[in-house]
C-alpha atoms as a PDB file:
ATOM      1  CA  UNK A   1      86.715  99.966 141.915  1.00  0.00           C
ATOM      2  CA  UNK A   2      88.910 101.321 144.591  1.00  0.00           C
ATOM      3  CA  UNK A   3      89.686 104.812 144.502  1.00  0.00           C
ATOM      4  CA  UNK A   4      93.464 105.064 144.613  1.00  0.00           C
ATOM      5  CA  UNK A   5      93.765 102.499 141.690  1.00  0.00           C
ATOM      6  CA  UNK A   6      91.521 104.844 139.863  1.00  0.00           C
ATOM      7  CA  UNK A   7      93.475 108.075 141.158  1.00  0.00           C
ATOM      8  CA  UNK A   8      97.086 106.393 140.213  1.00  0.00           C
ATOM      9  CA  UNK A   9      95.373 105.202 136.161  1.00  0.00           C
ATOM     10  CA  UNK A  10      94.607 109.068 135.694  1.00  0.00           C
ATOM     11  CA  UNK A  11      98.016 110.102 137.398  1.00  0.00           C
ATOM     12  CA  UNK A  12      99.866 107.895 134.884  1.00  0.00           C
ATOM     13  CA  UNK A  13      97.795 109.145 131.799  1.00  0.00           C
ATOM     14  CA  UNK A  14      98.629 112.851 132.466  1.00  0.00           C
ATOM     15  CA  UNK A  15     102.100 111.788 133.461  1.00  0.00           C
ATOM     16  CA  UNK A  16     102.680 109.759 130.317  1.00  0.00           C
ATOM     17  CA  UNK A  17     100.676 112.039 127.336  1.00  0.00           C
ATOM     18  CA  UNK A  18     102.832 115.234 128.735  1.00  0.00           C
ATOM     19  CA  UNK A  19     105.700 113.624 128.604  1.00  0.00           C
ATOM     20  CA  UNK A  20     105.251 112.405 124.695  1.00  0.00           C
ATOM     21  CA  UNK A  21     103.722 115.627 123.983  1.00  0.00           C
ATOM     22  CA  UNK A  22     100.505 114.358 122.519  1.00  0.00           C
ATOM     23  CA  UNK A  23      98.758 117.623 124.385  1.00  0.00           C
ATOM     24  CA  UNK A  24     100.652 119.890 121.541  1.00  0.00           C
ATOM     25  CA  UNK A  25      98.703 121.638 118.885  1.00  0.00           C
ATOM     26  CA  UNK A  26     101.059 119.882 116.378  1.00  0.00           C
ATOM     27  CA  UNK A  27     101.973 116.523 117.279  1.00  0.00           C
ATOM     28  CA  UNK A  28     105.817 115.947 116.674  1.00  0.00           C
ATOM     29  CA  UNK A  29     106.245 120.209 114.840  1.00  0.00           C
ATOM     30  CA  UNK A  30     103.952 118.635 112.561  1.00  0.00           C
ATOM     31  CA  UNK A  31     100.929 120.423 111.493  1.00  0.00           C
ATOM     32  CA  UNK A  32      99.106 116.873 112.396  1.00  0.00           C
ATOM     33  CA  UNK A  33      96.920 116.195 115.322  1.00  0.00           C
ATOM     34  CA  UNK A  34      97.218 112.984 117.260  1.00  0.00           C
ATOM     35  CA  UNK A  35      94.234 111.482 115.560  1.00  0.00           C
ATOM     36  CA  UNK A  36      95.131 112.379 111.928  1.00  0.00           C
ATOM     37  CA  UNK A  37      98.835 110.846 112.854  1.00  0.00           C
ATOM     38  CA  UNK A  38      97.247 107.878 113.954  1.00  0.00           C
ATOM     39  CA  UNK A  39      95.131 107.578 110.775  1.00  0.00           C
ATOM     40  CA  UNK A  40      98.112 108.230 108.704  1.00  0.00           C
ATOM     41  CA  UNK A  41     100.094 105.687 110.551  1.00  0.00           C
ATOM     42  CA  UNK A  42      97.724 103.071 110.028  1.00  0.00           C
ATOM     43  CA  UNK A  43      96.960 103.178 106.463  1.00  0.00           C
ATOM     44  CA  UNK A  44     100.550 103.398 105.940  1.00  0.00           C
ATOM     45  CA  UNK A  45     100.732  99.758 107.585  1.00  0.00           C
ATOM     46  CA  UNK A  46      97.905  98.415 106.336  1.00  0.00           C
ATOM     47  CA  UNK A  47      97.289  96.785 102.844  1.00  0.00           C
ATOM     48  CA  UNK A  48      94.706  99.034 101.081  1.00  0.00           C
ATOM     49  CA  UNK A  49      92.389  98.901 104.512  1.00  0.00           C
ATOM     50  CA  UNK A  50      88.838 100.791 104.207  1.00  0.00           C
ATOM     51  CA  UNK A  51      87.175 103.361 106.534  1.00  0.00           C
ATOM     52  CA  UNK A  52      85.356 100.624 108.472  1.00  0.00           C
ATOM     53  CA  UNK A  53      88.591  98.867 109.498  1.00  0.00           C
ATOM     54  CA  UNK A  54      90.675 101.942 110.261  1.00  0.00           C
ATOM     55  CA  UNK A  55      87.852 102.629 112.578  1.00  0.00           C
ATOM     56  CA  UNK A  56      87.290  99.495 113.939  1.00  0.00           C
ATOM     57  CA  UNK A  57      91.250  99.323 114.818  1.00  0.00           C
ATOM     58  CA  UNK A  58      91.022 102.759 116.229  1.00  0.00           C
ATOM     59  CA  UNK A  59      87.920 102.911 118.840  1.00  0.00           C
ATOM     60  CA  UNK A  60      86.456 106.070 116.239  1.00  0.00           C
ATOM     61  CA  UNK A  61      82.927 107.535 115.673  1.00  0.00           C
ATOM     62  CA  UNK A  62      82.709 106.838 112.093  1.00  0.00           C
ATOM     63  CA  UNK A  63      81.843 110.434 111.212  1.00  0.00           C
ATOM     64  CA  UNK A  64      84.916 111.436 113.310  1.00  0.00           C
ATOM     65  CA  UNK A  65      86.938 108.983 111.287  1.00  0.00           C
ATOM     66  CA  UNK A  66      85.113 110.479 107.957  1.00  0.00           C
ATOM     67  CA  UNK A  67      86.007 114.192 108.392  1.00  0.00           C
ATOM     68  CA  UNK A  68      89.710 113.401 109.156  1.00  0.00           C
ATOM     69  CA  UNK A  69      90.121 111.292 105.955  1.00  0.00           C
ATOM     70  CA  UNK A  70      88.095 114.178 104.580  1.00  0.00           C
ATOM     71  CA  UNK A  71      90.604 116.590 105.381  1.00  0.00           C
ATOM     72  CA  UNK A  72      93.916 114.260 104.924  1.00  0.00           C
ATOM     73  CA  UNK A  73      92.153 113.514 101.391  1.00  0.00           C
ATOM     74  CA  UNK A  74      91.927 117.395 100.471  1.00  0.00           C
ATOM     75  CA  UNK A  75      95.633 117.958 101.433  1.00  0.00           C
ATOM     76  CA  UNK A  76      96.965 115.207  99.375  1.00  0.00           C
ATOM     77  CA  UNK A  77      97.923 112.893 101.592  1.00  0.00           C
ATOM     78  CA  UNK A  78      95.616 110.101 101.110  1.00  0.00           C
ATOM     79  CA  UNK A  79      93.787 108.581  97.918  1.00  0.00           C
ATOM     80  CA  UNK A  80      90.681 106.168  98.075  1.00  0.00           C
ATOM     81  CA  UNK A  81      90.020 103.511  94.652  1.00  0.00           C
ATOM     82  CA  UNK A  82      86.847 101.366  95.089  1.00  0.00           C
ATOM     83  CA  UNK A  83      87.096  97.980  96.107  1.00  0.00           C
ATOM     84  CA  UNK A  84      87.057  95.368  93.761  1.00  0.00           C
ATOM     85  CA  UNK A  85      85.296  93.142  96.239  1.00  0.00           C
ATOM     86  CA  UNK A  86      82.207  95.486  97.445  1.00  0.00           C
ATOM     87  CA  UNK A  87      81.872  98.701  95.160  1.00  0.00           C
ATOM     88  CA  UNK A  88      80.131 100.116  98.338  1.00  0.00           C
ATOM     89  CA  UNK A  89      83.895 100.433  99.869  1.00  0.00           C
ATOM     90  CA  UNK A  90      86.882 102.310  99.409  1.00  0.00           C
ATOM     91  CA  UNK A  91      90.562 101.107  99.668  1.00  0.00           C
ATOM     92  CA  UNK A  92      92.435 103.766 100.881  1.00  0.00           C
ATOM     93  CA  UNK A  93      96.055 104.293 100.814  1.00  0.00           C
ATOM     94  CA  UNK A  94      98.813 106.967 101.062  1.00  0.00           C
ATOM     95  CA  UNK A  95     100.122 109.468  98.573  1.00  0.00           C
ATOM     96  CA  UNK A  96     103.457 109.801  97.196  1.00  0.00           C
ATOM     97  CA  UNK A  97     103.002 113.443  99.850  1.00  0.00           C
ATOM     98  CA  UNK A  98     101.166 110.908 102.072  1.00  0.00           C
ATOM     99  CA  UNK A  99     104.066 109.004 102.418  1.00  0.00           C
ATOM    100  CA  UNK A 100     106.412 111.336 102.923  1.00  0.00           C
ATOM    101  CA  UNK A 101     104.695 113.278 105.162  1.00  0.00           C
ATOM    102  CA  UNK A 102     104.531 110.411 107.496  1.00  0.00           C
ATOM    103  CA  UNK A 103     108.332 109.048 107.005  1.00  0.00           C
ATOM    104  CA  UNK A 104     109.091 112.770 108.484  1.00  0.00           C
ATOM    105  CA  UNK A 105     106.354 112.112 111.385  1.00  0.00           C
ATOM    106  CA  UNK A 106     108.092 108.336 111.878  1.00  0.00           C
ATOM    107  CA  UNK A 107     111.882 109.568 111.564  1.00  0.00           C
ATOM    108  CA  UNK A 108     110.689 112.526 114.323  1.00  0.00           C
ATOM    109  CA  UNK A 109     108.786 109.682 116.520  1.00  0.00           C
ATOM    110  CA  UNK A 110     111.998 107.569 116.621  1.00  0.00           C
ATOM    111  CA  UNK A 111     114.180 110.212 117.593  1.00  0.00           C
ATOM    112  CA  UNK A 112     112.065 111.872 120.378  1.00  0.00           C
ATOM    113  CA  UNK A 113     111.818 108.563 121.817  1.00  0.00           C
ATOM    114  CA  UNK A 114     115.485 107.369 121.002  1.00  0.00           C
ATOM    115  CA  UNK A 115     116.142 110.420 123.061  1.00  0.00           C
ATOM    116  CA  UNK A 116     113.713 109.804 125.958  1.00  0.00           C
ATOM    117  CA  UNK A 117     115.371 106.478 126.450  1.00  0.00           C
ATOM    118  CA  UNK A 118     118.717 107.613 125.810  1.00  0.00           C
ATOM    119  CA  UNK A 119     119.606 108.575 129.607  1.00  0.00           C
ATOM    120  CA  UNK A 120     118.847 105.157 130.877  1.00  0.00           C
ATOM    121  CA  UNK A 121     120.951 102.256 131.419  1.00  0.00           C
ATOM    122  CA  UNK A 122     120.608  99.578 129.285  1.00  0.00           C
ATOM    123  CA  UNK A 123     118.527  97.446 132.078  1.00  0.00           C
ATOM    124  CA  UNK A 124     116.453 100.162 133.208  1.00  0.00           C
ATOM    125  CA  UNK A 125     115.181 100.534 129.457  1.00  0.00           C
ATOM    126  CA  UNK A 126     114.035  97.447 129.254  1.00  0.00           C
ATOM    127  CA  UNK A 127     112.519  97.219 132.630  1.00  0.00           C
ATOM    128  CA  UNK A 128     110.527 100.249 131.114  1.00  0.00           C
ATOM    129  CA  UNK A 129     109.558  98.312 127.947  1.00  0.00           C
ATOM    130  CA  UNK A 130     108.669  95.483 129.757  1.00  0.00           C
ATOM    131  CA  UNK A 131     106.333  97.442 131.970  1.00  0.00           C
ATOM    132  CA  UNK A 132     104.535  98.479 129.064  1.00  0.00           C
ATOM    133  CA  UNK A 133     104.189  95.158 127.844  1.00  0.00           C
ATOM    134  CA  UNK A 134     102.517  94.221 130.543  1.00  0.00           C
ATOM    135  CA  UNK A 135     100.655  97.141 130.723  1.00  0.00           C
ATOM    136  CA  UNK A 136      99.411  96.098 126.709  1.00  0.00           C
ATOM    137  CA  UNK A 137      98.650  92.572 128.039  1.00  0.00           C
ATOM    138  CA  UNK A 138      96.355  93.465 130.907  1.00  0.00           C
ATOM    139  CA  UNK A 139      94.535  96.160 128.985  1.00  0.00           C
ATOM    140  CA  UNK A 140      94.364  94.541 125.425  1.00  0.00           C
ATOM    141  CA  UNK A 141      93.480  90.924 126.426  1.00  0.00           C
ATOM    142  CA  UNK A 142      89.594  91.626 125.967  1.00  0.00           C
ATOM    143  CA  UNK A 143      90.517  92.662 122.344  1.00  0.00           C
ATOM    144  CA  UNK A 144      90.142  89.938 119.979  1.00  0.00           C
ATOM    145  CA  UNK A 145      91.385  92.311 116.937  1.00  0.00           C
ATOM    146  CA  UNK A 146      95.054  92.392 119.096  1.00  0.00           C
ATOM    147  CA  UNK A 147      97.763  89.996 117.229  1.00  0.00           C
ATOM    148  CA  UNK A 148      98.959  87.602 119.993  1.00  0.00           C
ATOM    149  CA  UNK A 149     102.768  87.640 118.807  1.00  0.00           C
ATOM    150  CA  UNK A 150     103.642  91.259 117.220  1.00  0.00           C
ATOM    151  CA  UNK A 151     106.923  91.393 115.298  1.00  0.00           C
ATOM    152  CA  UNK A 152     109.386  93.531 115.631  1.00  0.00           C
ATOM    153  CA  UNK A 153     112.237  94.713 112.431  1.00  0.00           C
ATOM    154  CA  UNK A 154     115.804  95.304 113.424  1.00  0.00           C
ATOM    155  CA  UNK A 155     119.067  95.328 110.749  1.00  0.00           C
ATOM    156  CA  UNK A 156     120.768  92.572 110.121  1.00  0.00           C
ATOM    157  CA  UNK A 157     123.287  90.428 112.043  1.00  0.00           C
ATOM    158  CA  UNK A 158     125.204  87.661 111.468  1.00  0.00           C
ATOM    159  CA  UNK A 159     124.105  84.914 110.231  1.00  0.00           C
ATOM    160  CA  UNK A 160     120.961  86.270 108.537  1.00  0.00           C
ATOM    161  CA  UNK A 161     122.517  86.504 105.025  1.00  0.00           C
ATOM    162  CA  UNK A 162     122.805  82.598 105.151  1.00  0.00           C
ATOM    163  CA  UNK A 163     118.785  82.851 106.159  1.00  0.00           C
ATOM    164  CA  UNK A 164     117.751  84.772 103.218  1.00  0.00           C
ATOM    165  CA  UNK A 165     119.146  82.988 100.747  1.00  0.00           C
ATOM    166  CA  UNK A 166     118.212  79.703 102.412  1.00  0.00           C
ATOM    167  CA  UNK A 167     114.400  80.662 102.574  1.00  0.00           C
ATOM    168  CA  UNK A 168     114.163  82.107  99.411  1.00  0.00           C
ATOM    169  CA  UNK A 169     115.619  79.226  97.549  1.00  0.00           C
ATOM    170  CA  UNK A 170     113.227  76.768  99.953  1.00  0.00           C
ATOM    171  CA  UNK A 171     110.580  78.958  99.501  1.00  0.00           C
ATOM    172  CA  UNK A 172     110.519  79.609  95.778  1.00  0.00           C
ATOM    173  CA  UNK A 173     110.497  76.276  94.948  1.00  0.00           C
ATOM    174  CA  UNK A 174     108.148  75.109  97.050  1.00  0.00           C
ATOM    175  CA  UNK A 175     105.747  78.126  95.925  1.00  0.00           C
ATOM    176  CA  UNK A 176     106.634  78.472  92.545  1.00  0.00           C
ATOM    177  CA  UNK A 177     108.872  75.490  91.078  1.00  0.00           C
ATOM    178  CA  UNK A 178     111.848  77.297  90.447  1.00  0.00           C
ATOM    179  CA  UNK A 179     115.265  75.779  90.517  1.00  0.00           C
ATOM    180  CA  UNK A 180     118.629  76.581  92.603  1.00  0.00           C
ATOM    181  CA  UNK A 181     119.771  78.726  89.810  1.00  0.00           C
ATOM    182  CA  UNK A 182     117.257  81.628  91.494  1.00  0.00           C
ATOM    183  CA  UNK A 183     118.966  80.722  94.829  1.00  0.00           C
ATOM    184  CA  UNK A 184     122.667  81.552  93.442  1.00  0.00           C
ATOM    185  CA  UNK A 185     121.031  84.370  92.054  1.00  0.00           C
ATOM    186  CA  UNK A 186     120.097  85.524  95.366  1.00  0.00           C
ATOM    187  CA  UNK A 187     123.232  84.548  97.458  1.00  0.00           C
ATOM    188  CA  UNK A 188     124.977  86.748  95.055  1.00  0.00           C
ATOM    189  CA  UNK A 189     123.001  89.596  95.560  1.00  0.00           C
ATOM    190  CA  UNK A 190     123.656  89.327  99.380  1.00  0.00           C
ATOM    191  CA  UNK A 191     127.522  88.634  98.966  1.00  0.00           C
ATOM    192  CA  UNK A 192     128.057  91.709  97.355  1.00  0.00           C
ATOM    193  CA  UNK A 193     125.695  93.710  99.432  1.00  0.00           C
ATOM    194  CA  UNK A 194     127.977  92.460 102.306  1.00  0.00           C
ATOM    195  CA  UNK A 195     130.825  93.241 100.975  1.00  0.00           C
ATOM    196  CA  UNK A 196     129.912  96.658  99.251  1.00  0.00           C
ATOM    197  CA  UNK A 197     127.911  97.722 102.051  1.00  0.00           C
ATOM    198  CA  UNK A 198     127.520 101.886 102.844  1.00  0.00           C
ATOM    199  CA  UNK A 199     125.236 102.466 105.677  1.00  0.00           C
ATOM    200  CA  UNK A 200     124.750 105.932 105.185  1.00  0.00           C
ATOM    201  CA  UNK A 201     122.819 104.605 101.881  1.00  0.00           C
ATOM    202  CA  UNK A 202     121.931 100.970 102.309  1.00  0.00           C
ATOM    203  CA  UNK A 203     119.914  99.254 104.813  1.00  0.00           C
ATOM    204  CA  UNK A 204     118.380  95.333 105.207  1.00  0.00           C
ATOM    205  CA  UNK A 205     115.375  94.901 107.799  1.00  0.00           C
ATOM    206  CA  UNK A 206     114.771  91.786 109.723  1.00  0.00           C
ATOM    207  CA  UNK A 207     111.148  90.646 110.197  1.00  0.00           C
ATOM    208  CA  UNK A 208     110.841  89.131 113.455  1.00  0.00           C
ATOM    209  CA  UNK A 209     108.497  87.391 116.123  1.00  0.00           C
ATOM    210  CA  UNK A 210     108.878  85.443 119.248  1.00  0.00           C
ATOM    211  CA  UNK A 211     112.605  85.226 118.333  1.00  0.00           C
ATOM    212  CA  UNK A 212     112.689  83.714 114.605  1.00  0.00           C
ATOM    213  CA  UNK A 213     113.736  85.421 111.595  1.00  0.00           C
ATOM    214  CA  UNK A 214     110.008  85.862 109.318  1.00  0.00           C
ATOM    215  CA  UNK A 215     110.692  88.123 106.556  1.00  0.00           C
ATOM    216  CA  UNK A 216     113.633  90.489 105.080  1.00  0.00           C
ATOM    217  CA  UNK A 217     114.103  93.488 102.669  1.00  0.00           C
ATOM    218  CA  UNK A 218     117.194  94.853 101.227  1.00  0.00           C
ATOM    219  CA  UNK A 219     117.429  98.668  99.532  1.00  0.00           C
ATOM    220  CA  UNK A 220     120.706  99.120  97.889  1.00  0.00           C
ATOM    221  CA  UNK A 221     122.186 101.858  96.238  1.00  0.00           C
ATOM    222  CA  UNK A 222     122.479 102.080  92.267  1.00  0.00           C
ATOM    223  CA  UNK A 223     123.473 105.117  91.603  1.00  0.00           C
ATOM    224  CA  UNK A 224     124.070 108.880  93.372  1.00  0.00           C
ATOM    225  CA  UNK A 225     120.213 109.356  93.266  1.00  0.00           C
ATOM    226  CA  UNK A 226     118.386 105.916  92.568  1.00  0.00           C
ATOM    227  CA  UNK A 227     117.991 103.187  95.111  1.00  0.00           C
ATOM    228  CA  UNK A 228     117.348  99.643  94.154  1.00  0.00           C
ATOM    229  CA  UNK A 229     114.719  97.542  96.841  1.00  0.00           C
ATOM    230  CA  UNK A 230     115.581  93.626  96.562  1.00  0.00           C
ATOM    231  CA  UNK A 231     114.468  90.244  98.014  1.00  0.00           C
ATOM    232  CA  UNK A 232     111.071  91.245 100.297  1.00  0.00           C
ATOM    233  CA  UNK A 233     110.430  88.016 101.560  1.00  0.00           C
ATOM    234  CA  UNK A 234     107.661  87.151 104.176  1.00  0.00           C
ATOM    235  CA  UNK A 235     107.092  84.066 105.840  1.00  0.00           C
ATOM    236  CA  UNK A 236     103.474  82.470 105.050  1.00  0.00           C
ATOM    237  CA  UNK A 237     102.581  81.943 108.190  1.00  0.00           C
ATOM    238  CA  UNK A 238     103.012  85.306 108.967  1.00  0.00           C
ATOM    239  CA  UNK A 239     101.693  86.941 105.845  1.00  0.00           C
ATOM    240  CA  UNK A 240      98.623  89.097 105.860  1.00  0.00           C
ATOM    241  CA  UNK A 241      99.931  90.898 109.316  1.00  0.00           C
ATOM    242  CA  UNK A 242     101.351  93.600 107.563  1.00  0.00           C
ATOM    243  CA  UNK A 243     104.961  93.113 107.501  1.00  0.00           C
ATOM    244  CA  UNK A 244     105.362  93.472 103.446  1.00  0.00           C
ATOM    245  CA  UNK A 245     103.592  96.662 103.363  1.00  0.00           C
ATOM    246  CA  UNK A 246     105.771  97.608 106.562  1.00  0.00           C
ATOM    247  CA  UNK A 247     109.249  96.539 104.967  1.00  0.00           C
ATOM    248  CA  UNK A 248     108.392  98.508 102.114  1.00  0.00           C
ATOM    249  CA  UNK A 249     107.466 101.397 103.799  1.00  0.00           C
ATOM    250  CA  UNK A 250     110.466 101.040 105.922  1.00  0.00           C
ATOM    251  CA  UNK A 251     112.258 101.722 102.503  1.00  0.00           C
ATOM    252  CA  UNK A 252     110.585 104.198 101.401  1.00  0.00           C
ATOM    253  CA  UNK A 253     110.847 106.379 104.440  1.00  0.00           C
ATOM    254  CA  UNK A 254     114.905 105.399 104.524  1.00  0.00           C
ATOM    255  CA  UNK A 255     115.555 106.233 100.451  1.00  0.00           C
ATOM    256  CA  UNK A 256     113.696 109.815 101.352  1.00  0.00           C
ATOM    257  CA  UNK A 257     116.168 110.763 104.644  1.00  0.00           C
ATOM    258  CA  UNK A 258     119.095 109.409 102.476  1.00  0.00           C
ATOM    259  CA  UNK A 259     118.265 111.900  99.388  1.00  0.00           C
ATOM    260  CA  UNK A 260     117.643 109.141  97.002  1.00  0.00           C
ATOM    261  CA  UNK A 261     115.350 110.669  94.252  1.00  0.00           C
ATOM    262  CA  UNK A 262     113.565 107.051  93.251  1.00  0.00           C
ATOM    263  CA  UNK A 263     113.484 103.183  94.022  1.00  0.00           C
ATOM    264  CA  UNK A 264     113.343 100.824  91.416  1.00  0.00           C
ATOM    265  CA  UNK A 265     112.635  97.493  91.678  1.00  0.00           C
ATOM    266  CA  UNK A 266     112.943  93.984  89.393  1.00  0.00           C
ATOM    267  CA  UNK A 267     110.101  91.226  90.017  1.00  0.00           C
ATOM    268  CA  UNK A 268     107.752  89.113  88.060  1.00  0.00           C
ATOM    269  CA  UNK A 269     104.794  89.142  87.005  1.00  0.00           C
ATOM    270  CA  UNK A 270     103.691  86.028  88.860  1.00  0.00           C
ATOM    271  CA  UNK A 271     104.316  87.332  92.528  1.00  0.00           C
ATOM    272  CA  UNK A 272     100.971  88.904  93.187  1.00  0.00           C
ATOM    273  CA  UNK A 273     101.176  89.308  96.471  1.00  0.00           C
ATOM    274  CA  UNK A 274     104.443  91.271  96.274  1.00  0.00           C
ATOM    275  CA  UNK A 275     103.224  93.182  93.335  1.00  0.00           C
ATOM    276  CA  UNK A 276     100.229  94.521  95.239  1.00  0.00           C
ATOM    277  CA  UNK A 277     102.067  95.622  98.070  1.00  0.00           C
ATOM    278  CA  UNK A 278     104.359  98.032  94.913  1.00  0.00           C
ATOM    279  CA  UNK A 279     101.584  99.278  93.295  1.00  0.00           C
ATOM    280  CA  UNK A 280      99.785 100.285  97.224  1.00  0.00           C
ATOM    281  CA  UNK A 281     103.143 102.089  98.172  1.00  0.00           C
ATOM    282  CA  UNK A 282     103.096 103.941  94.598  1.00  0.00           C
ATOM    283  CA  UNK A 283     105.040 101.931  92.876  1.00  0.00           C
ATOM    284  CA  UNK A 284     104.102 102.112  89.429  1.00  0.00           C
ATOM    285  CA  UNK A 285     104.926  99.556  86.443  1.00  0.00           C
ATOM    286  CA  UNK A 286     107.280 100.427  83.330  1.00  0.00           C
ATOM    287  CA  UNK A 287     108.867  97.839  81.854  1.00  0.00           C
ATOM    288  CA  UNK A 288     108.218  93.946  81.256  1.00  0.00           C
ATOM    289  CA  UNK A 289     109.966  91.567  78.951  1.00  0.00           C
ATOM    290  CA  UNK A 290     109.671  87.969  78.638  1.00  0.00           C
ATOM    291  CA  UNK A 291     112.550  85.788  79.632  1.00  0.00           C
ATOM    292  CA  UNK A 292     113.366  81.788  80.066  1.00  0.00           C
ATOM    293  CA  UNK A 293     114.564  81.818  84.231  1.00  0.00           C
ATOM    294  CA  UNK A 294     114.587  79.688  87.077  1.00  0.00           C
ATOM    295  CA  UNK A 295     113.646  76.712  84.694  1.00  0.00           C
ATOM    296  CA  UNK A 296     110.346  78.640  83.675  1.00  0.00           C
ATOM    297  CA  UNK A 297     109.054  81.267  80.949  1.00  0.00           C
ATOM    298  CA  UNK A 298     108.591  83.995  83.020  1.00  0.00           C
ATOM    299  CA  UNK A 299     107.707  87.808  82.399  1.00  0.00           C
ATOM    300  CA  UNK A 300     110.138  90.037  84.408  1.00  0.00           C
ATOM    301  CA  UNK A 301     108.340  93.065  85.352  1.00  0.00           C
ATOM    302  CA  UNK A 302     110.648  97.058  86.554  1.00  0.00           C
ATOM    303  CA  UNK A 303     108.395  99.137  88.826  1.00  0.00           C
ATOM    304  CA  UNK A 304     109.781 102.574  90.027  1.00  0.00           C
ATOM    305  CA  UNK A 305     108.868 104.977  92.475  1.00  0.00           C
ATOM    306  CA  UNK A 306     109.569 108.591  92.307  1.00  0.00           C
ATOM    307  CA  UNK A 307     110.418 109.957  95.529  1.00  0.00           C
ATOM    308  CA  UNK A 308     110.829 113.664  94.588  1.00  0.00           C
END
């Protein structure tokens, strides 16, 4: 290994973790280290993962790994259930202070770097981004745990309202039988979100990889202090990657910076999947009635989350 390729590797690294201040005491004026941000970051975007996982995904001695969940654990920040699968293991997964402890580290994250960006010209930003994507692609190759094709969110655009309620009227009947009375249903939730839309209080995320549309979320507002979250939809060919428990979160950490007090929700009782990814975000059931819907008997199920 030549010496100046070495010499210009270290350069970069000293270069690069000053400039994002990861040498800090507190990363972001948080009282967090960089390690416990990165644990909190990735149980936040993970569905229920376990110890081994987290440190699997993060290169960590497990003891390491064991006295920071220790500590996160004792400060209320994150909870551990067994798992139903191996009562050896625990699922762990954020607090209701877990999670808004880290929509404060996230909100500070995007800003710092919104502002480290903000000098350059368009072009020159994404010649930077696309430097580090290459950097990622040399250095990650040899790990087989990398997804190939990340997704990225972004808000909505034209032409994605006419996606959402295409997919989830294709969707929903291929998965589930129902008729096109649950796709009027849903293009009249997105007609009046378009035309009632306040972005200071509402917000729709756009799942997306390699270019195509994979999954959506809407949070609306319902009243002064309640948000309502509406048609999470992920792709299956995309699902177990994370982007359900990501959209969610995504609302979450908005409804706390906009003031909202709680998010309720309306679903049914035979989405699973979707129902997991409530009740892992805190989301907690309390109300169900039985209805005749979509050309089914169904069970329509309220879940709310109390944000302060």
């Amino acid at each position: 290994m030549g010496e100046p390729r070495v010499d210009a590797v270290r350069r970069f690294n000293r270069f690069y973790t000053r400039r994002i201040g990861v040498l800090q005491e507190g990363l972001l004026r948080s009282p967090f280290s960089l390690a416990e941000a990165r644990v909190l970051y990735e149980v936040a975007h993970r569905d229920a993962p376990t110890a081994a996982e987290l440190g699997q995904e993060l290169g960590l001695d497990g003891g390491y790994l064991s006295r920071i969940l220790r500590g996160l654990r004792k400060r209320g920040l994150v909870d551990r259930r067994p798992s139903p699968a191996d009562g050896r293991e625990s699922l762990l997964g954020l607090t209701a202070r877990g999670r808004a402890a880290f929509a404060t580290l996230d909100q500070r994250s995007r800003e710092e770097i919104g502002a480290m960006l903000a000098p350059l010209p368009v072009p020159r930003q994404r010649r930077l981004t696309e430097a580090m994507g290459t950097i990622e692609d040399l250095l990650g190759a040899s790990t087989p745990a990398r997804p190939a094709t990340p997704y990225v969110l972004r808000s909505h655009q034209p032409g994605d309202m006419g996606w959402v309620v295409h997919r989830h009227g294709v969707l929903y009947a291929q998965e589930y039988g129902w008729d096109e009375t649950f796709e009027g249903l849903v293009a009249e939730i997105v007609a009046r979100f378009v035309k009632r839309f306040d972005p200071k209080r509402e917000r729709c995320w756009i799942a997306e990889q390699d270019g195509e549309i994979v999954g959506s979320v809407f949070l609306v507002k319902q009243s002064r202090t309640v948000a309502r979250l509406r048609l999470m939809l992920v792709e299956p060919r995309t699902r177990g990657m994370g982007i359900g428990t990501r959209l969610v979160g995504e609302c979450i950490r908005f409804a706390l910076q906009a003031g909202y007090r709680k998010i309720t929700l309306w679903t049914n009782s035979v989405l699973l999947a979707a129902r997991h990814i409530y009740a892992q975000a805190g989301f907690r059931l309390v109300h169900e009635e039985r209805y005749h819907g979509f050309g089914h008997d169904l069970v329509g199920e309220t879940w709310d989350l109390k944000l302060q």
